[in-house]
Protein backbone atom coordinates (compact mmCIF):
# COMPACT_ATOMS: atom_id res chain seq x y z
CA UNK A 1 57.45 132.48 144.74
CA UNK A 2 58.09 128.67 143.32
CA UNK A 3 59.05 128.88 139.42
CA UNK A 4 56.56 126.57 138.55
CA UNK A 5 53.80 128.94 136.58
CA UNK A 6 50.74 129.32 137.49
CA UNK A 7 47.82 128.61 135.12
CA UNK A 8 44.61 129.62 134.63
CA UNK A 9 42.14 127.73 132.52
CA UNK A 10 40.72 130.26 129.96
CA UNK A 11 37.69 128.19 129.79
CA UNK A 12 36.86 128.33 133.14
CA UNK A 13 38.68 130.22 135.55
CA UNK A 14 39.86 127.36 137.53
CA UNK A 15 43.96 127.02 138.74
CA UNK A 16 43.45 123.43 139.31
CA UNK A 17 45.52 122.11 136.17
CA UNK A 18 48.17 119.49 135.66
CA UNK A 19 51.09 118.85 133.01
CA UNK A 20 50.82 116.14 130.71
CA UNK A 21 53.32 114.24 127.82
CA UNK A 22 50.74 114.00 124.62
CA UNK A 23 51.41 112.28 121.55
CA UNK A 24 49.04 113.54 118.88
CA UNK A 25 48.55 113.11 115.26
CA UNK A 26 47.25 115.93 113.15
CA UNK A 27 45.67 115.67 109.80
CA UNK A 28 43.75 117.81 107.40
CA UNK A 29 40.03 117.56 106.80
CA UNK A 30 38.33 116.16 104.19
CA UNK A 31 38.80 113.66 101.68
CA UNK A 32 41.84 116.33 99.78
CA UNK A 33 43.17 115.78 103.11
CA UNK A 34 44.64 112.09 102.05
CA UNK A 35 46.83 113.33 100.15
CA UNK A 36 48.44 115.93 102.52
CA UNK A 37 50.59 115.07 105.23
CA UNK A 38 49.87 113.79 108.69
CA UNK A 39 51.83 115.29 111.45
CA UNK A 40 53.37 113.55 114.60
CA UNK A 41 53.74 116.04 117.71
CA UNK A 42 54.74 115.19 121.49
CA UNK A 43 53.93 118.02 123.23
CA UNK A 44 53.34 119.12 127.06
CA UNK A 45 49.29 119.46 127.85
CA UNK A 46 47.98 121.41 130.31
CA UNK A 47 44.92 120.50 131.12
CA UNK A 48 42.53 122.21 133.45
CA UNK A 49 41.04 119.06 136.07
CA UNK A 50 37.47 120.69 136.24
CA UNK A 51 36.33 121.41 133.06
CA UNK A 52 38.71 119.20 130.83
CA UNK A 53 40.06 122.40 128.57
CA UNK A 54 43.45 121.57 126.94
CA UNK A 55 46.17 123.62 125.67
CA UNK A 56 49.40 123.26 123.72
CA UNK A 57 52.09 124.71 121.51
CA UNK A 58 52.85 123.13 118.34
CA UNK A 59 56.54 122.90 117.76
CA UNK A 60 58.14 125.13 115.10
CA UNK A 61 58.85 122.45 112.55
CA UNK A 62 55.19 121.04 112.73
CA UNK A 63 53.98 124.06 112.49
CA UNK A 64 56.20 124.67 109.31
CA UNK A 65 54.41 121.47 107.64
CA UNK A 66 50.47 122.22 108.85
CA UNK A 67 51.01 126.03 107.19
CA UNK A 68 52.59 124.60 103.60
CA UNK A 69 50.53 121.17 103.56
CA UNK A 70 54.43 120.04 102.81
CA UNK A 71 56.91 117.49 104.51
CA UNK A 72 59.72 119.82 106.54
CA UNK A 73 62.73 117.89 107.08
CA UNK A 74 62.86 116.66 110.84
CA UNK A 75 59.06 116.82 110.98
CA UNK A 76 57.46 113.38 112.31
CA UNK A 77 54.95 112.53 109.02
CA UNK A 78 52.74 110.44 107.31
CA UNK A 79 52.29 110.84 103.75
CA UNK A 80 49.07 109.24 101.59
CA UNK A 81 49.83 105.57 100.98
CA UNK A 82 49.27 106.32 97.86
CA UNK A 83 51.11 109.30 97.39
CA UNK A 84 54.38 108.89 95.22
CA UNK A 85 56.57 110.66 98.41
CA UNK A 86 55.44 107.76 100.23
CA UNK A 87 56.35 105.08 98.43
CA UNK A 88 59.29 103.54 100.77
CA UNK A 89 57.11 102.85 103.64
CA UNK A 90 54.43 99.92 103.89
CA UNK A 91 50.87 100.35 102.82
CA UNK A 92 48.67 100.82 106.09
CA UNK A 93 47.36 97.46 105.09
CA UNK A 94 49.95 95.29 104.61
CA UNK A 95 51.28 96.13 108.40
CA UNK A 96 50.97 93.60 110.35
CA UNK A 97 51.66 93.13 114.07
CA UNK A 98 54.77 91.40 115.56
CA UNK A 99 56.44 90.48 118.65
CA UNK A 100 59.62 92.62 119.59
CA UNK A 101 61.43 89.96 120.55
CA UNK A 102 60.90 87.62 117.87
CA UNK A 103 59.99 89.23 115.30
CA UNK A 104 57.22 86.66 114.26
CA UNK A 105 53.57 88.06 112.73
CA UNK A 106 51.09 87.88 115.50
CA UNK A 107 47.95 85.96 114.16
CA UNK A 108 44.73 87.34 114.88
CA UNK A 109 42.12 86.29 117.05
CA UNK A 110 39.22 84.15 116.34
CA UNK A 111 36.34 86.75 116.94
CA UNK A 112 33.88 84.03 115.38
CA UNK A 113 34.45 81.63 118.34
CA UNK A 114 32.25 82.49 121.19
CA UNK A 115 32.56 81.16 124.98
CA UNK A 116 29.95 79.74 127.07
């Protein structure tokens, strides 16, 4: 017996699965759902390969945050923009794009320009 578990999709029956890294953002519905925070999670997917079913854990501290609609310290989050817990980071807005190695603002593209 290998220790790798085996998984059954609970969709569909099938064992033909794989393990993926995820990086997914979680946010309340609705427009009251501004004002609460968005959360940040990494976790391991398994997916099932024939029907497309997912399935993951949310960490513990994540999970603190989506059951009190409340930032938990060491919890990856986005508050409002306009939300007065929020008001050392950068209006959405006002981001704007840069090089890593530079450090200059990226200018955008031309969309009006069309080629021939």
């Amino acid at each position: 017996m290998t220790s790798e578990q085996l998984y059954i999709c609970t969709s569909c029956g099938s064992n033909h699965n794989g393990k993926f890294s995820s990086e997914i953002s979680v946010h309340f519905k609705g427009i009251s759902g501004l004002e609460k925070p968005t959360v940040f999670m990494f976790p391991e997917l398994v997916v099932c390969l024939t029907c497309g079913h997912a399935e993951f854990t949310v960490p513990e501290v994540e999970l603190r945050v989506l059951a009190t609609n409340t930032p938990v310290e060491n919890a990856a989050i986005v508050m409002s923009s306009d939300s007065a817990s929020n008001q050392q980071t950068q209006p959405r807005t006002k981001v704007k794009p840069t090089t890593s190695a530079t450090g200059k603002t990226i200018p955008p593209k031309n969309r009006s320009k069309r080629r021939r």
